[in-house]
Protein backbone atom coordinates (compact mmCIF):
# COMPACT_ATOMS: atom_id res chain seq x y z
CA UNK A 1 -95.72 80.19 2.86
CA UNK A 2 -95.81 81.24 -0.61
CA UNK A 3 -97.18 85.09 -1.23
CA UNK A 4 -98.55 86.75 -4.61
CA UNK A 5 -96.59 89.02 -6.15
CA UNK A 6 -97.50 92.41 -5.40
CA UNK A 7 -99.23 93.05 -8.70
CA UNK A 8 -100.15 90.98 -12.36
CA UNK A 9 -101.68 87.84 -12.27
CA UNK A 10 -100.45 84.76 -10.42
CA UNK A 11 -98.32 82.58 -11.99
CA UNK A 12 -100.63 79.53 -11.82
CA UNK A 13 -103.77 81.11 -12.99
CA UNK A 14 -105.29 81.15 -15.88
CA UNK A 15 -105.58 83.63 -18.34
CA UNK A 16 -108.78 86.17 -19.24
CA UNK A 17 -111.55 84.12 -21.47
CA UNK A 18 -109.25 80.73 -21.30
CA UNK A 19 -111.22 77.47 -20.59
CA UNK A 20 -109.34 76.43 -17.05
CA UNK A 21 -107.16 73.29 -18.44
CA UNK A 22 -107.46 73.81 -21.68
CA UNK A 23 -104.20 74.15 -23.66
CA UNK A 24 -103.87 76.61 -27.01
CA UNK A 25 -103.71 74.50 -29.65
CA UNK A 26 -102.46 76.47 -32.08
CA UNK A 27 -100.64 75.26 -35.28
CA UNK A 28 -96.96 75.71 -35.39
CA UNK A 29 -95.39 76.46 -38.90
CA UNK A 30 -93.05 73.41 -39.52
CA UNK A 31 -89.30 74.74 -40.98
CA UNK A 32 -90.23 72.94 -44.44
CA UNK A 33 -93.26 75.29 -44.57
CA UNK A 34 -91.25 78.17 -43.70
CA UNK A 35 -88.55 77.45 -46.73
CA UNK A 36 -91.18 76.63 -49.21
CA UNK A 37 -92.57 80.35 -48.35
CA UNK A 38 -89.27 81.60 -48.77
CA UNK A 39 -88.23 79.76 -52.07
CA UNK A 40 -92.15 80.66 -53.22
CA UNK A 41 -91.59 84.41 -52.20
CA UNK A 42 -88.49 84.28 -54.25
CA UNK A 43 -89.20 82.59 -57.23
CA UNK A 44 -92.60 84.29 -57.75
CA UNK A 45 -91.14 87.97 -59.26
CA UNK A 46 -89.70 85.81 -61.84
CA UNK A 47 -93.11 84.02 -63.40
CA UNK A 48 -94.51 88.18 -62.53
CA UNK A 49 -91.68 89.48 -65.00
CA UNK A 50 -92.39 86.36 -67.34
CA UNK A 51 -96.07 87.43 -66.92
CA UNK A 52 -95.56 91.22 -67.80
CA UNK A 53 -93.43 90.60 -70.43
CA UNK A 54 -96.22 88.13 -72.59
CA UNK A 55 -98.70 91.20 -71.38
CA UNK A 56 -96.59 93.55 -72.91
CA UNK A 57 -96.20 91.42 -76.17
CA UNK A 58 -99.88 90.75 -76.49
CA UNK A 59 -99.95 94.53 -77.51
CA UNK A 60 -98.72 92.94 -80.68
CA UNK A 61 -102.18 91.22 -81.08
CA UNK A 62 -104.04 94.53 -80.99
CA UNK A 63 -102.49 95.45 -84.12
CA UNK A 64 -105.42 94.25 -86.48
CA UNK A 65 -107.83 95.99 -84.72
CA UNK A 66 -105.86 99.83 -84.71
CA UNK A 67 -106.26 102.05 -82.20
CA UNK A 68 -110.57 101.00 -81.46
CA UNK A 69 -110.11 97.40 -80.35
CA UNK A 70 -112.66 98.48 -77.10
CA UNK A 71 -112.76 98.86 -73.85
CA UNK A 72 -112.13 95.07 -73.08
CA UNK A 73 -108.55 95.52 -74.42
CA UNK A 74 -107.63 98.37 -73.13
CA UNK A 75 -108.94 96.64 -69.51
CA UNK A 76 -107.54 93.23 -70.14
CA UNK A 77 -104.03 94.37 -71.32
CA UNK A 78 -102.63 96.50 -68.29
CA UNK A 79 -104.81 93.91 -66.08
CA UNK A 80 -102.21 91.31 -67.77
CA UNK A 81 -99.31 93.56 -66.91
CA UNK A 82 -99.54 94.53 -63.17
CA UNK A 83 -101.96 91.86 -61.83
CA UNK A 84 -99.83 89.19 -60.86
CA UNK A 85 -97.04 91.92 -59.48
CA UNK A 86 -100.21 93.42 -57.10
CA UNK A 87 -101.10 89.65 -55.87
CA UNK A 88 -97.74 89.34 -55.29
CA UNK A 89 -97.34 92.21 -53.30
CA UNK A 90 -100.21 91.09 -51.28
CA UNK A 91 -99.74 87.76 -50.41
CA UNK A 92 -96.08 88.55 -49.73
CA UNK A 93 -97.07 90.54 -47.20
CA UNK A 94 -99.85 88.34 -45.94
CA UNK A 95 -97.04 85.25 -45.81
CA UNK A 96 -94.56 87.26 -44.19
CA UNK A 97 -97.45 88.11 -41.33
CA UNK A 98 -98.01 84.30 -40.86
CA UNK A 99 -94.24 83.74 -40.82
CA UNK A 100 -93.39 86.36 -37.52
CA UNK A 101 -96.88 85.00 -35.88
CA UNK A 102 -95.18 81.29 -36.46
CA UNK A 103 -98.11 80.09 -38.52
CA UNK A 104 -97.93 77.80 -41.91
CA UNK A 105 -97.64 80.39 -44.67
CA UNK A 106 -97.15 78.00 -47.67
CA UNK A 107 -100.57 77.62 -48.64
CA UNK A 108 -100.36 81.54 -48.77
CA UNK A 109 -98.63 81.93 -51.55
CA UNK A 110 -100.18 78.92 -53.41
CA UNK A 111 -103.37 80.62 -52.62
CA UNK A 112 -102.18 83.78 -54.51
CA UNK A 113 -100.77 82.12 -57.71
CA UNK A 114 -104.27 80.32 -57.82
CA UNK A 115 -105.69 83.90 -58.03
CA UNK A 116 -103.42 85.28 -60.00
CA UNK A 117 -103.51 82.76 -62.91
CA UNK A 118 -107.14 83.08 -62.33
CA UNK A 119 -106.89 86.99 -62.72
CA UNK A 120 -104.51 86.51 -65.98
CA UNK A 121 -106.30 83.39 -67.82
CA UNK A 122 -109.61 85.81 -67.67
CA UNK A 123 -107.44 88.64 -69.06
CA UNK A 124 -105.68 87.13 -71.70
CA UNK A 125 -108.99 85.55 -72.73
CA UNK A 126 -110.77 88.77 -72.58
CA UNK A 127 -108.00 90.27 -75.04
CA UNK A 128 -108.11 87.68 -77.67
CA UNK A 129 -111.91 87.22 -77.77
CA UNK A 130 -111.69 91.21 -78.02
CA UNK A 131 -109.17 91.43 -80.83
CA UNK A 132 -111.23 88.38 -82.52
């Protein structure tokens, strides 16, 4: 005759605000998903540093305008600068959270470089319509 343990849940029962027979189905990140995150996680500090550095040129196009170009500049050209390195950042850290709960991360950080280019296509075209 089998006994309980003495405390904890039985091993055959199921678990708090389960459906009795239902399995988890959850989605299990594939090892091609895991090294495209990787190689994406990588490779995305060098298009950032690409990024900055055209930011950091595009200073060069304020030159017509002096030092009263507006407020639009002065927003659009740090925005150019440190925008993709804080989406980075973030979806790093968001793919890196999918990756130890052994979910697909991938789309992750092709999520972020949407958002980023996004972010940087409405800066860049913020500076040049400002410098005219």
């Amino acid at each position: 005759m089998s006994q309980a343990p003495p405390f904890g849940v039985p091993p055959n029962s199921p678990r708090p605000g389960s459906r009795p027979g239902a399995s988890p189905q959850r989605r299990q990140g594939s090892p091609a998903d895991k090294a495209i995150t990787i190689v994406l996680i990588c490779l995305a500090p060098l298009v950032c540093l690409g990024t900055s550095a055209w930011g950091f040129f595009s200073v060069m196009a304020t030159a017509s305008c002096g030092s009263d170009c507006g407020g639009a500049v002065d927003t659009a050209v740090p925005l150019m600068i440190f925008s993709p390195w804080v989406v980075w950042l973030i979806v790093t850290v968001w793919s890196i959270v999918h990756l130890s709960r052994r979910r697909p991360a991938a789309w992750v950080m092709l999520l972020g470089l949407g958002v980023a280019t996004v972010i940087y296509v409405a800066a860049n075209i913020v500076l040049f319509i400002g410098v005219g």
